[in-house]
C-alpha atoms as a PDB file:
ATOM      1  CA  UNK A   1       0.000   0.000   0.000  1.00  0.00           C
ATOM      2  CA  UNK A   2       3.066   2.587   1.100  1.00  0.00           C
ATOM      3  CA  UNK A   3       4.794   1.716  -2.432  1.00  0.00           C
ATOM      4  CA  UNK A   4       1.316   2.199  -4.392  1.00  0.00           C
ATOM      5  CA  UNK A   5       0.634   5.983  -2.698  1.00  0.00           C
ATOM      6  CA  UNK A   6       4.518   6.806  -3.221  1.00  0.00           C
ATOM      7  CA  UNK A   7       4.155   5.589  -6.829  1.00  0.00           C
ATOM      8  CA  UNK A   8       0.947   7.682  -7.039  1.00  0.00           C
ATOM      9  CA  UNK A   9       2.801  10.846  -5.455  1.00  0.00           C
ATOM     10  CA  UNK A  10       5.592  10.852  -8.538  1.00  0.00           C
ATOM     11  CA  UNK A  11       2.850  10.841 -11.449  1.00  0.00           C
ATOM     12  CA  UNK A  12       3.719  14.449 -13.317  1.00  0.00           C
ATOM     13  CA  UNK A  13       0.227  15.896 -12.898  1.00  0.00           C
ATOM     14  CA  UNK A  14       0.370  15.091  -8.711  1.00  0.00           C
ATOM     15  CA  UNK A  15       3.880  15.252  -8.190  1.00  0.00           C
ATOM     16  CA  UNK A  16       4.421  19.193  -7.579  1.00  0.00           C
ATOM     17  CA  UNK A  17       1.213  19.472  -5.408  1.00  0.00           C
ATOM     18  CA  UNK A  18       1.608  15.840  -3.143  1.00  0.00           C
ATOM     19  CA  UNK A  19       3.953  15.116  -0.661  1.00  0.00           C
ATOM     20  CA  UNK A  20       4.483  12.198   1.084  1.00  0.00           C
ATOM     21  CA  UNK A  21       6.491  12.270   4.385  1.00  0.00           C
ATOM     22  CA  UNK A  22       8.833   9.369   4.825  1.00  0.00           C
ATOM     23  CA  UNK A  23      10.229   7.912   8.383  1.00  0.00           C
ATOM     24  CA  UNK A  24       7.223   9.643  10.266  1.00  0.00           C
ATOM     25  CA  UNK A  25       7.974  10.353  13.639  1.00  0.00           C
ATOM     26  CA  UNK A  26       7.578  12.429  17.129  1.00  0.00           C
ATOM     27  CA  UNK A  27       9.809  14.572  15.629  1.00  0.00           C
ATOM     28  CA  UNK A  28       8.338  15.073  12.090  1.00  0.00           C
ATOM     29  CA  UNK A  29       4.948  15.430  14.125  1.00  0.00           C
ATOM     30  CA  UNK A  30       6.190  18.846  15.825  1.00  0.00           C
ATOM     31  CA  UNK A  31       6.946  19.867  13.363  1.00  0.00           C
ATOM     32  CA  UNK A  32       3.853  19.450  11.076  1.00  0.00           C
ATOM     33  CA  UNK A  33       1.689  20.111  13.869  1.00  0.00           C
ATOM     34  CA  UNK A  34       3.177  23.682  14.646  1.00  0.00           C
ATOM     35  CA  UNK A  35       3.321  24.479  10.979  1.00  0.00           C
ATOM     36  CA  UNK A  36      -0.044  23.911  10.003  1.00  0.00           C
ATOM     37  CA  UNK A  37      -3.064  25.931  10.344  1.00  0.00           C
ATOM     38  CA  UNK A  38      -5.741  23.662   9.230  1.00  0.00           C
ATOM     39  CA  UNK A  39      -5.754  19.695   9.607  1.00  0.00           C
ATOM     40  CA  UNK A  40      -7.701  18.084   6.483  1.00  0.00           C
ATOM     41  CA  UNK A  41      -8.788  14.592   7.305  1.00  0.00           C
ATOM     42  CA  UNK A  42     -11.388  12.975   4.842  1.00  0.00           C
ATOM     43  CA  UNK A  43     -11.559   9.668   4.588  1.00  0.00           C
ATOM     44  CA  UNK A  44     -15.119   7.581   3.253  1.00  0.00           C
ATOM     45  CA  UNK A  45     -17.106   7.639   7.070  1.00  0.00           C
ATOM     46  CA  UNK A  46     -17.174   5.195   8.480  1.00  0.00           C
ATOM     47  CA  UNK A  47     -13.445   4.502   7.854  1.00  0.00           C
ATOM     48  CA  UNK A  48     -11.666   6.316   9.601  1.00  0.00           C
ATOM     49  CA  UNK A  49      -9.732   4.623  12.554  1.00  0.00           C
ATOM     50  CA  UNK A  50     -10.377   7.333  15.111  1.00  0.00           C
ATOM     51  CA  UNK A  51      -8.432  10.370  14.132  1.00  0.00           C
ATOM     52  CA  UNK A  52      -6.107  10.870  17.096  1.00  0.00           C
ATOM     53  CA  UNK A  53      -3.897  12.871  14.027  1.00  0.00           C
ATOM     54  CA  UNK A  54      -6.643  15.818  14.355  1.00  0.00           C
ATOM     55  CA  UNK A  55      -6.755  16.132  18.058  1.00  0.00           C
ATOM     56  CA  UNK A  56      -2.599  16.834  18.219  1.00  0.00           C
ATOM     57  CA  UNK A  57      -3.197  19.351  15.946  1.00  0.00           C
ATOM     58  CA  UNK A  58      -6.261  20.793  17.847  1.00  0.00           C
ATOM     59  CA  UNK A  59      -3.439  20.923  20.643  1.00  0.00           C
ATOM     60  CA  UNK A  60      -1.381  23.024  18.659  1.00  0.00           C
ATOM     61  CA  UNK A  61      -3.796  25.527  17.171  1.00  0.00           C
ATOM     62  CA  UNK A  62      -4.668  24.288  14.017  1.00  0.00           C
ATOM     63  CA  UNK A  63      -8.185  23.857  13.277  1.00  0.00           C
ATOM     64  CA  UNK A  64      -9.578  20.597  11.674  1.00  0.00           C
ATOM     65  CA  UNK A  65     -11.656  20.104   8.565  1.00  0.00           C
ATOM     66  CA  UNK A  66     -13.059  16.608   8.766  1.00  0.00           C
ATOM     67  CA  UNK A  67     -15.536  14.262   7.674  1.00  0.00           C
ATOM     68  CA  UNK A  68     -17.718  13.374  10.934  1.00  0.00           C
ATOM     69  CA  UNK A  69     -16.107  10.272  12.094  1.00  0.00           C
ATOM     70  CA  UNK A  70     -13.651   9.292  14.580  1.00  0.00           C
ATOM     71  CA  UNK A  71     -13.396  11.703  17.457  1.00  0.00           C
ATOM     72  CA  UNK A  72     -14.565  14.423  14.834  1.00  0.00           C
ATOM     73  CA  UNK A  73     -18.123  13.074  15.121  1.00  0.00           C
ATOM     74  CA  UNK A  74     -18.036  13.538  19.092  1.00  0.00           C
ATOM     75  CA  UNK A  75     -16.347  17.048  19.232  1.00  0.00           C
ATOM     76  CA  UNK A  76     -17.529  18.933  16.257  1.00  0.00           C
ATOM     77  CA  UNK A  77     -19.660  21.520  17.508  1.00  0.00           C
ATOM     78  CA  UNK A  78     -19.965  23.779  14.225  1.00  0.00           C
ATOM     79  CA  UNK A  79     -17.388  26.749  15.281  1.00  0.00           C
ATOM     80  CA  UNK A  80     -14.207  24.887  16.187  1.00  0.00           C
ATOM     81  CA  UNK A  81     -13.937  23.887  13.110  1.00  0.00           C
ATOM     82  CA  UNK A  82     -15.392  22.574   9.792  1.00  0.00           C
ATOM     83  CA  UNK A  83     -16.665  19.205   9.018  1.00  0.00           C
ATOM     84  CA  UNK A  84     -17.403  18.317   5.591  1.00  0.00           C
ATOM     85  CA  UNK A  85     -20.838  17.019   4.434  1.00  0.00           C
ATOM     86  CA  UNK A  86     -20.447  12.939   4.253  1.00  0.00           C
ATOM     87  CA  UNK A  87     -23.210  10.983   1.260  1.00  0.00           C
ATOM     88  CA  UNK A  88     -22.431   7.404   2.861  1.00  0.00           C
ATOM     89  CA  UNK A  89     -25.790   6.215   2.195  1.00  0.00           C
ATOM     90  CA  UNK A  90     -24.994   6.676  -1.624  1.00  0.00           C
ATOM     91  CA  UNK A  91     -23.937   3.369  -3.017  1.00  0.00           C
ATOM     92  CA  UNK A  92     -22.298   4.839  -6.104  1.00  0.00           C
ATOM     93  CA  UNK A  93     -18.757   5.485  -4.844  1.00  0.00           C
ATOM     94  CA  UNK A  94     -17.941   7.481  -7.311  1.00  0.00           C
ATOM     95  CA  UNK A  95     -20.935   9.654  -7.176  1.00  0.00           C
ATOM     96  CA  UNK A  96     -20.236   9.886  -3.427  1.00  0.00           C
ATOM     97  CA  UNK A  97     -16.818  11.004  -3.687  1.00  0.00           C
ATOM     98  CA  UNK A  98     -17.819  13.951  -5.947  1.00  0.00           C
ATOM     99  CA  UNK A  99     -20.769  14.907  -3.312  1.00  0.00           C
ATOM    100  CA  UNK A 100     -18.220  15.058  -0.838  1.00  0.00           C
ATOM    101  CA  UNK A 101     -15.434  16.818  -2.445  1.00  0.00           C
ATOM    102  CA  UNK A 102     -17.574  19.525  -3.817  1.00  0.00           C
ATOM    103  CA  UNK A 103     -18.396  19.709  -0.059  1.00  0.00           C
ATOM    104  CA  UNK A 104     -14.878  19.807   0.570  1.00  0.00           C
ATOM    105  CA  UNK A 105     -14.274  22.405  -1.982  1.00  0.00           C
ATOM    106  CA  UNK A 106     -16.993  24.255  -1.156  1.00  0.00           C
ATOM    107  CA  UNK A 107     -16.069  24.578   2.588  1.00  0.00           C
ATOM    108  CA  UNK A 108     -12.429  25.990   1.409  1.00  0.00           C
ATOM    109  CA  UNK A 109     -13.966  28.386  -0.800  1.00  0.00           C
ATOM    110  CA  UNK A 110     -16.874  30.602   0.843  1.00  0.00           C
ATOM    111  CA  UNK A 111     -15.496  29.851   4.337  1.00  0.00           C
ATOM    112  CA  UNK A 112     -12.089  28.676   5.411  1.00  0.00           C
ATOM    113  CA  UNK A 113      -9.626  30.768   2.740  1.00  0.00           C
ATOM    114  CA  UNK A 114     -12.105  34.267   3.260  1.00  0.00           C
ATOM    115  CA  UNK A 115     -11.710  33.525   7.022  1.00  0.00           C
ATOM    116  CA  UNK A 116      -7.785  33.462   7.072  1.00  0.00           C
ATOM    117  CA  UNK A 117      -7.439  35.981   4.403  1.00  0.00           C
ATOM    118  CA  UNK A 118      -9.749  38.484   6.322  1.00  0.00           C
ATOM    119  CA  UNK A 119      -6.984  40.374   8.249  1.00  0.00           C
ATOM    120  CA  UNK A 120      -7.233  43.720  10.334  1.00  0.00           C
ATOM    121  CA  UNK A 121      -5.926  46.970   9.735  1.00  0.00           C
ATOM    122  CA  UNK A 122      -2.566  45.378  11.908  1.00  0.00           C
ATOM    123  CA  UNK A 123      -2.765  42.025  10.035  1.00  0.00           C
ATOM    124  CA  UNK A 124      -4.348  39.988  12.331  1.00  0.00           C
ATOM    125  CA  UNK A 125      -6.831  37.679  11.137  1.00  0.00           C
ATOM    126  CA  UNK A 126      -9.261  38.294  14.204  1.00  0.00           C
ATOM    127  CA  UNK A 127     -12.332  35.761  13.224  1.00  0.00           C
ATOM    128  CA  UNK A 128      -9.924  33.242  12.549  1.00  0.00           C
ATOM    129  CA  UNK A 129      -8.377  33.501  15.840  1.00  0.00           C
ATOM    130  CA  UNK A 130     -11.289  33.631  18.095  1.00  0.00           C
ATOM    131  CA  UNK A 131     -12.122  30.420  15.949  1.00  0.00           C
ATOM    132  CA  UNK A 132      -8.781  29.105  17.376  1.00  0.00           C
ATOM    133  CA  UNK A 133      -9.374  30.538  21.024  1.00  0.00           C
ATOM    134  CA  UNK A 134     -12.468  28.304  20.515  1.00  0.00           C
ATOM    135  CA  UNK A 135     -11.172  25.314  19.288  1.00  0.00           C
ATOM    136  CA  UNK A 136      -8.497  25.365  22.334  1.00  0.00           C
ATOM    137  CA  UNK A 137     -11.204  26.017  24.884  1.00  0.00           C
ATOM    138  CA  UNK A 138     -13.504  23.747  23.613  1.00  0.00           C
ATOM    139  CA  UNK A 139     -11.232  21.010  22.112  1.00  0.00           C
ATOM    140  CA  UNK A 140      -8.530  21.420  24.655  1.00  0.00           C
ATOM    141  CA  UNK A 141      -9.524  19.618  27.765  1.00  0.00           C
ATOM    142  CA  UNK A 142     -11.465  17.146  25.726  1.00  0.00           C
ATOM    143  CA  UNK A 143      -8.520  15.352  23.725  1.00  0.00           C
ATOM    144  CA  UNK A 144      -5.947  15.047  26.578  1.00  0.00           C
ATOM    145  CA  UNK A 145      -4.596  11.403  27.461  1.00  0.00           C
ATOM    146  CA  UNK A 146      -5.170  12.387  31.349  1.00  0.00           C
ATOM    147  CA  UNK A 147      -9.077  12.921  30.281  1.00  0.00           C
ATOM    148  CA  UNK A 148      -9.209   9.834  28.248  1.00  0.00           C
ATOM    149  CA  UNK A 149      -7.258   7.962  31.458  1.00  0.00           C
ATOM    150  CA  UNK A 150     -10.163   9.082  33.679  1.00  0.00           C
ATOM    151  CA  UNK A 151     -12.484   7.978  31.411  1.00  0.00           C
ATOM    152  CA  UNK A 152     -11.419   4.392  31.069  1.00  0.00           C
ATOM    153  CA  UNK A 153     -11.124   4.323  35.103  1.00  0.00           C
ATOM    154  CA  UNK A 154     -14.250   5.948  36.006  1.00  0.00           C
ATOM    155  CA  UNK A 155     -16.517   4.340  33.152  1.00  0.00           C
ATOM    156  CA  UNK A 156     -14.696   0.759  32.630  1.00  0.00           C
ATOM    157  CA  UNK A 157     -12.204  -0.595  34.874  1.00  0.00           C
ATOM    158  CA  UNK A 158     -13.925   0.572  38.286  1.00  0.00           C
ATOM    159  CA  UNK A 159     -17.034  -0.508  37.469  1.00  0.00           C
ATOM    160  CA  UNK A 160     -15.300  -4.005  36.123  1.00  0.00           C
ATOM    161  CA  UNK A 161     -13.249  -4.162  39.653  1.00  0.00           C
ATOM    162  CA  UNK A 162     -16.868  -3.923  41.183  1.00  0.00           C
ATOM    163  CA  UNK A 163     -18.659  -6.236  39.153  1.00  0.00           C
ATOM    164  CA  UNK A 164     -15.968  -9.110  39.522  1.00  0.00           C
ATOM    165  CA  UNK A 165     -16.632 -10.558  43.098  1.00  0.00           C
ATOM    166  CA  UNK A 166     -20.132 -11.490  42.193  1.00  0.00           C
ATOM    167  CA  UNK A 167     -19.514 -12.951  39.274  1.00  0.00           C
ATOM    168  CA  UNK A 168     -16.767 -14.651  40.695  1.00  0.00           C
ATOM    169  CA  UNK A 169     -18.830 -16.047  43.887  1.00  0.00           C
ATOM    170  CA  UNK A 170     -20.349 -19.515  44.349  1.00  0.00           C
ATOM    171  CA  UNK A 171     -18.100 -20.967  42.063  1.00  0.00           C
ATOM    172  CA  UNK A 172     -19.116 -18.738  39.263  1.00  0.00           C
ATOM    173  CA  UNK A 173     -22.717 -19.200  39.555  1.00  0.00           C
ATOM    174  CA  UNK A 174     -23.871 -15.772  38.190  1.00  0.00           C
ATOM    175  CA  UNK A 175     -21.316 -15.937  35.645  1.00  0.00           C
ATOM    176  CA  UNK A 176     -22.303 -19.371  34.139  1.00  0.00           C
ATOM    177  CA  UNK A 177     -26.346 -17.485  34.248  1.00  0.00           C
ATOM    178  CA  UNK A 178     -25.371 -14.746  32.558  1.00  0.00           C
ATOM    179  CA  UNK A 179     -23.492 -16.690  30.175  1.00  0.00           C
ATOM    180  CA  UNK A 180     -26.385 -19.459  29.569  1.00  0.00           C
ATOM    181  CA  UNK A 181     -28.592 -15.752  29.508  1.00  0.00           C
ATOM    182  CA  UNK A 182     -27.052 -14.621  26.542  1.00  0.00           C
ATOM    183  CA  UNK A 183     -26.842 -17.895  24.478  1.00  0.00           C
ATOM    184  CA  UNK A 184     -30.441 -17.921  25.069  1.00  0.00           C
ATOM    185  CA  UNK A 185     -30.888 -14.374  23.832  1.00  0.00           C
ATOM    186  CA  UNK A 186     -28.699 -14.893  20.779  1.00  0.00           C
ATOM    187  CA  UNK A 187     -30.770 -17.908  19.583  1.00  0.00           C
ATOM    188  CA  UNK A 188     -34.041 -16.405  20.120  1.00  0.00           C
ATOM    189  CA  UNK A 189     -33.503 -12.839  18.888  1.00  0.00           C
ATOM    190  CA  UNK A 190     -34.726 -13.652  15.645  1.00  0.00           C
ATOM    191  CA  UNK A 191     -38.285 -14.234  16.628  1.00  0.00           C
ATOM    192  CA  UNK A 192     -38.166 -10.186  17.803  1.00  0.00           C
ATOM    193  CA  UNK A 193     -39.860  -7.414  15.854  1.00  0.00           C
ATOM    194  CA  UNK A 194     -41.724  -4.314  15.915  1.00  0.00           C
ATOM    195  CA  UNK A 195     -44.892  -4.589  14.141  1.00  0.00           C
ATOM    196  CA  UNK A 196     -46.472  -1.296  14.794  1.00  0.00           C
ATOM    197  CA  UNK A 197     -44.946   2.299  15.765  1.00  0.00           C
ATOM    198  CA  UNK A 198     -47.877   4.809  16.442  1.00  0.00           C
ATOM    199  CA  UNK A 199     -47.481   8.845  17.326  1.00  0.00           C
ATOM    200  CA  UNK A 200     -48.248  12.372  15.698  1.00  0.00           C
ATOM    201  CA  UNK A 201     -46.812  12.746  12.675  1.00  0.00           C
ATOM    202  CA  UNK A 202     -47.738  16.821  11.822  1.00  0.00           C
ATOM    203  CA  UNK A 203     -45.151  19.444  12.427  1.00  0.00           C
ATOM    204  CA  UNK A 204     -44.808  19.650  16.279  1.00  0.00           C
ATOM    205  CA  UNK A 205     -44.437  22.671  17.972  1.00  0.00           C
ATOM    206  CA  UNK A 206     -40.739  23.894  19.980  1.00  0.00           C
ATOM    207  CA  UNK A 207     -40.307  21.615  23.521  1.00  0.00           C
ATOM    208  CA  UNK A 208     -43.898  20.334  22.423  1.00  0.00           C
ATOM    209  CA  UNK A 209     -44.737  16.720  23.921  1.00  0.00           C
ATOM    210  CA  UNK A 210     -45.442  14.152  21.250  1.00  0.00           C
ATOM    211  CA  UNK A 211     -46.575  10.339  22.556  1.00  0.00           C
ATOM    212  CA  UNK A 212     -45.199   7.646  21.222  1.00  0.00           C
ATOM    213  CA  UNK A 213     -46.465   3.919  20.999  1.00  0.00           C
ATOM    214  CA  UNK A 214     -44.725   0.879  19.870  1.00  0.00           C
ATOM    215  CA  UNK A 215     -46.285  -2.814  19.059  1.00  0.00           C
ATOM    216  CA  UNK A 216     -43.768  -5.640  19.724  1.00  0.00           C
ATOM    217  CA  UNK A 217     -43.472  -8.993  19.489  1.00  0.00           C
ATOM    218  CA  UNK A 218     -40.645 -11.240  21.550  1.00  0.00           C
ATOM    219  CA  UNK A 219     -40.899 -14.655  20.309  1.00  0.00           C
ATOM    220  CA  UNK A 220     -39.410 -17.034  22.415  1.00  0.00           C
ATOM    221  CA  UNK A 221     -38.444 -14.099  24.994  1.00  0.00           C
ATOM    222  CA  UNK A 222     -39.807 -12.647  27.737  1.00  0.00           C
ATOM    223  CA  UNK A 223     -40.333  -8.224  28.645  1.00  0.00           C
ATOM    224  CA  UNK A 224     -37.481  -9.107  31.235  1.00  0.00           C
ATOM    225  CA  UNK A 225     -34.671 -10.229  28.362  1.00  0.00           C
ATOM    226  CA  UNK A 226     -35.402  -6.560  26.679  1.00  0.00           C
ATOM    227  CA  UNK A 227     -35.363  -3.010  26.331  1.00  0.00           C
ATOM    228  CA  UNK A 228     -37.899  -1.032  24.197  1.00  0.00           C
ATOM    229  CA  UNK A 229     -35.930   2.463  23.426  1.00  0.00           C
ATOM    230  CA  UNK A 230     -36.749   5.363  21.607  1.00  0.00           C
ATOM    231  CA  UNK A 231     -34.047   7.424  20.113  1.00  0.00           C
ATOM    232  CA  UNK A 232     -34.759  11.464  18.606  1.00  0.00           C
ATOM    233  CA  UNK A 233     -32.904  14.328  17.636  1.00  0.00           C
ATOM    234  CA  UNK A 234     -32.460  16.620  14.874  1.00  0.00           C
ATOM    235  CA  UNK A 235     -33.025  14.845  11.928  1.00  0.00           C
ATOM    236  CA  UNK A 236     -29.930  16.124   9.189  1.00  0.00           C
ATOM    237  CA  UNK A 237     -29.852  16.699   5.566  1.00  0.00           C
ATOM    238  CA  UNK A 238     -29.320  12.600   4.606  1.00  0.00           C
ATOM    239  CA  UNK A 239     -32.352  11.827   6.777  1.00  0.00           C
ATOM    240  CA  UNK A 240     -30.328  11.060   9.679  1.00  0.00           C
ATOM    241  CA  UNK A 241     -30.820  11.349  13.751  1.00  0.00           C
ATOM    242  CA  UNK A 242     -27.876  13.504  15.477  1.00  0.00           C
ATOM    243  CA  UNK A 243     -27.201  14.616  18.621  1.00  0.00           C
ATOM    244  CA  UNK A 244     -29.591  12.421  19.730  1.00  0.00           C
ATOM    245  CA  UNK A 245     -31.210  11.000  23.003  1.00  0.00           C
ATOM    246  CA  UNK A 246     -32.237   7.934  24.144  1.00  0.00           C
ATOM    247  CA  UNK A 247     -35.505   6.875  25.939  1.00  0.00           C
ATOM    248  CA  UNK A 248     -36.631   3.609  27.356  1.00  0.00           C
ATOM    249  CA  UNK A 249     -40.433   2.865  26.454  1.00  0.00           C
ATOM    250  CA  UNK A 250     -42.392   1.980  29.621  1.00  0.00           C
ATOM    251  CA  UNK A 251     -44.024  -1.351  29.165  1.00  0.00           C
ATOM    252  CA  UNK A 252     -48.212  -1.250  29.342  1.00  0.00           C
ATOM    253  CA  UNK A 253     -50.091  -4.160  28.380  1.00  0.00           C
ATOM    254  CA  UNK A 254     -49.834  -7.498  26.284  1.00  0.00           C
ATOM    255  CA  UNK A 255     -52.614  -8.352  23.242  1.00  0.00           C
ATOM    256  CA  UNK A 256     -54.744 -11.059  22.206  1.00  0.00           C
ATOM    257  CA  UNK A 257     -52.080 -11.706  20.022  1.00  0.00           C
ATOM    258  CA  UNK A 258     -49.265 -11.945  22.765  1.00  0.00           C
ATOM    259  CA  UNK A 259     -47.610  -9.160  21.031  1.00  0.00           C
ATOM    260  CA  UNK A 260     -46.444  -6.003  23.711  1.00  0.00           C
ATOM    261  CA  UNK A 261     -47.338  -2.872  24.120  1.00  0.00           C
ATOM    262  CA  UNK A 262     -44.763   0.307  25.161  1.00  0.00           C
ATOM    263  CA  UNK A 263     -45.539   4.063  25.710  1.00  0.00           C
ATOM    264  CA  UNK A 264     -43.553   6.991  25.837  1.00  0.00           C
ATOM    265  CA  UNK A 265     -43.008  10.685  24.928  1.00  0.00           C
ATOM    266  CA  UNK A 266     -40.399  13.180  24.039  1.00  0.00           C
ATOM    267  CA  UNK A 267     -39.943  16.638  23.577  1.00  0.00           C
ATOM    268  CA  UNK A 268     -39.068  18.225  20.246  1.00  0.00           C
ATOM    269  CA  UNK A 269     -35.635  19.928  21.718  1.00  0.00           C
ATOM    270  CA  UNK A 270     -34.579  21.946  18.704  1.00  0.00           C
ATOM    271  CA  UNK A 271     -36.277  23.793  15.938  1.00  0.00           C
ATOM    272  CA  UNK A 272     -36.221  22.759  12.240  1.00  0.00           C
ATOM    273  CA  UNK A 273     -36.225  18.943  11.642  1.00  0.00           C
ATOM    274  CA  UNK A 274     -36.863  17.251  14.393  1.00  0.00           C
ATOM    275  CA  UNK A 275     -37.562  12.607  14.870  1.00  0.00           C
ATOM    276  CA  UNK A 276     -37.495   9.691  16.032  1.00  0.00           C
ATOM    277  CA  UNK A 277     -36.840   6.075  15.539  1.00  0.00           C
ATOM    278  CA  UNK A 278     -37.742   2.836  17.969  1.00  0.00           C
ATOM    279  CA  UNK A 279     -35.431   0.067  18.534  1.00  0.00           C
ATOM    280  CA  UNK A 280     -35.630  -3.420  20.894  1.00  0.00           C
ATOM    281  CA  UNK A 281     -32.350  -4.127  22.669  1.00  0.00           C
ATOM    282  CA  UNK A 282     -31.232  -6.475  24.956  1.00  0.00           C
ATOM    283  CA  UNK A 283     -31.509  -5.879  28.791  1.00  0.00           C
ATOM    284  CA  UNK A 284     -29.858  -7.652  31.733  1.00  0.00           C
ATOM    285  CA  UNK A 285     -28.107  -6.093  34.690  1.00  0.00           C
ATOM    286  CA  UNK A 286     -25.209  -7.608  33.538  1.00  0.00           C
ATOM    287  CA  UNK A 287     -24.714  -6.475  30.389  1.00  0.00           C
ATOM    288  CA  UNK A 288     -21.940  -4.029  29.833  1.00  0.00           C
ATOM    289  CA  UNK A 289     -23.966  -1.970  27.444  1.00  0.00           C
ATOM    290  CA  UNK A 290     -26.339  -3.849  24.900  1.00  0.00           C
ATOM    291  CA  UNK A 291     -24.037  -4.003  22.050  1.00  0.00           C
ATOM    292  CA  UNK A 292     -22.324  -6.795  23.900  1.00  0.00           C
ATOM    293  CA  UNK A 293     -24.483  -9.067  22.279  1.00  0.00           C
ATOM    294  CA  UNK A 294     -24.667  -7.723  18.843  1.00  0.00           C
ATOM    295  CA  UNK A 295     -28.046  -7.715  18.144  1.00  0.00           C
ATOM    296  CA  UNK A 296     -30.988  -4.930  17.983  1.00  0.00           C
ATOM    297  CA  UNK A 297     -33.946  -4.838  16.273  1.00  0.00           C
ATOM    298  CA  UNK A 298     -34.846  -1.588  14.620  1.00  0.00           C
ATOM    299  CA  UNK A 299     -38.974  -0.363  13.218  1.00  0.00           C
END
């Protein structure tokens, strides 16, 4: 792969505008880092690995232009930066990759150059350094290994420390549960579906309450092995949820048909766009966090 992009860096139409940097290093790094002003990462979501690359550089001042993936997705919160429009839903790769580098192009054009080019009477480019000023505040304390060392104690290995002895008492007896538990899950998830999702569909109203019902069916499992959820936000130009929050549906009565019924409500929270989507996931006070088990069940 390293000998393909080095080939592709000599061809004569790329060579005088592509640089590749051989024997990267700490050192190298520094030096990029404190040289650069804006940090261009856009790979095809959901590719990229996590983008560690653009928080150094958020450390040093530069501000990122990114697809929303990777840390980017977490972070971005439309002034410390730019994040360019992603079309991952389009199949057509190559249709894609135009939609997203007009994006790109776009982005550079009508709002990153005129910001850095738009310079006081002194020289200072003002807007583009309170964009900086915000990137540091907000980006700052965020993207630090002594944050993301807190985070792994306080949110995983404490709570694993805590959950050990039980599972370890008896001889393993609530361990060899939990593990028969989620065999059991696995095999019967199949037979799970939502066959109805009922609520207001007309234009609601800012904070205004909108109910929410959902018809489910559990097969071979019981309310117990689940979790009915109900997940809104801002819906986004590709017809996607973001920033979103999570509810769990309360559970109200069973059919003629044995089939379950779950109420809820939310709140539109923001103007514009706003949805919702209802999902079944699997529930035990053992599990982690439901992805353990791979498997969700979306209307």
């Amino acid at each position: 792969m390293i000998r393909q992009i080095v080939q592709f860096s000599r061809a004569p139409d790329l060579r005088h505008r592509f640089c590749f940097v051989e024997d990267y290093d700490i050192a190298v790094a520094r030096t990029l880092y404190q040289g650069a002003d804006v940090w261009l990462n856009n790979p095809r979501r959901p590719q990229e690995a996590c983008g560690t690359s653009g928080e150094k550089a958020a450390l040093n001042g530069a501000l990122n232009l990114s697809v929303r993936d990777g840390w980017w997705d977490e972070m971005f919160d439309g002034e410390n930066g730019w994040a360019i429009a992603s079309a991952e839903t389009d199949v057509d790769l190559a249709r894609r990759d135009l939609v997203e580098a007009s994006s790109l192009f776009d982005l550079l054009e009508r709002h990153v150059v005129p910001l850095f080019y738009d310079k006081d009477e002194g020289g200072v480019p003002r807007r583009w350094t309170q964009r900086m000023k915000h990137s540091l505040r907000t980006l700052g304390p965020q993207v630090e290994a002594s944050r993301m060392l807190r985070d792994y104690l306080e949110n995983m290995y404490e709570p694993a420390a805590r959950h050990d002895t039980p599972m370890r008492a008896d001889g393993y007896a609530r361990s060899r549960a939990f593990a028969a538990w989620r065999q059991w899950v696995t095999n019967a998830w199949p037979g799970v579906r939502i066959d109805a999702v009922e609520s207001d569909h007309n234009v609601a109203d800012l904070d205004a309450v909108r109910p929410v019902a959902a018809t489910v069916a559990l097969g071979d499992l019981s309310p117990d092995d689940v979790a009915v959820e109900m997940v809104h936000g801002p819906v986004g130009p590709n017809d996607e949820l973001h920033e979103t929050t999570t509810i769990t549906l309360g559970l109200v009565v069973r059919d003629q048909d044995g089939r379950w019924r779950y109420e809820g409500s939310f709140a539109c929270e923001r103007p514009g766009r706003y949805g919702f989507a209802v999902r079944v996931v699997p529930s035990h006070p053992d599990l982690t966090t439901f992805a353990e088990l791979g498997r969700v069940t979306w209307a």
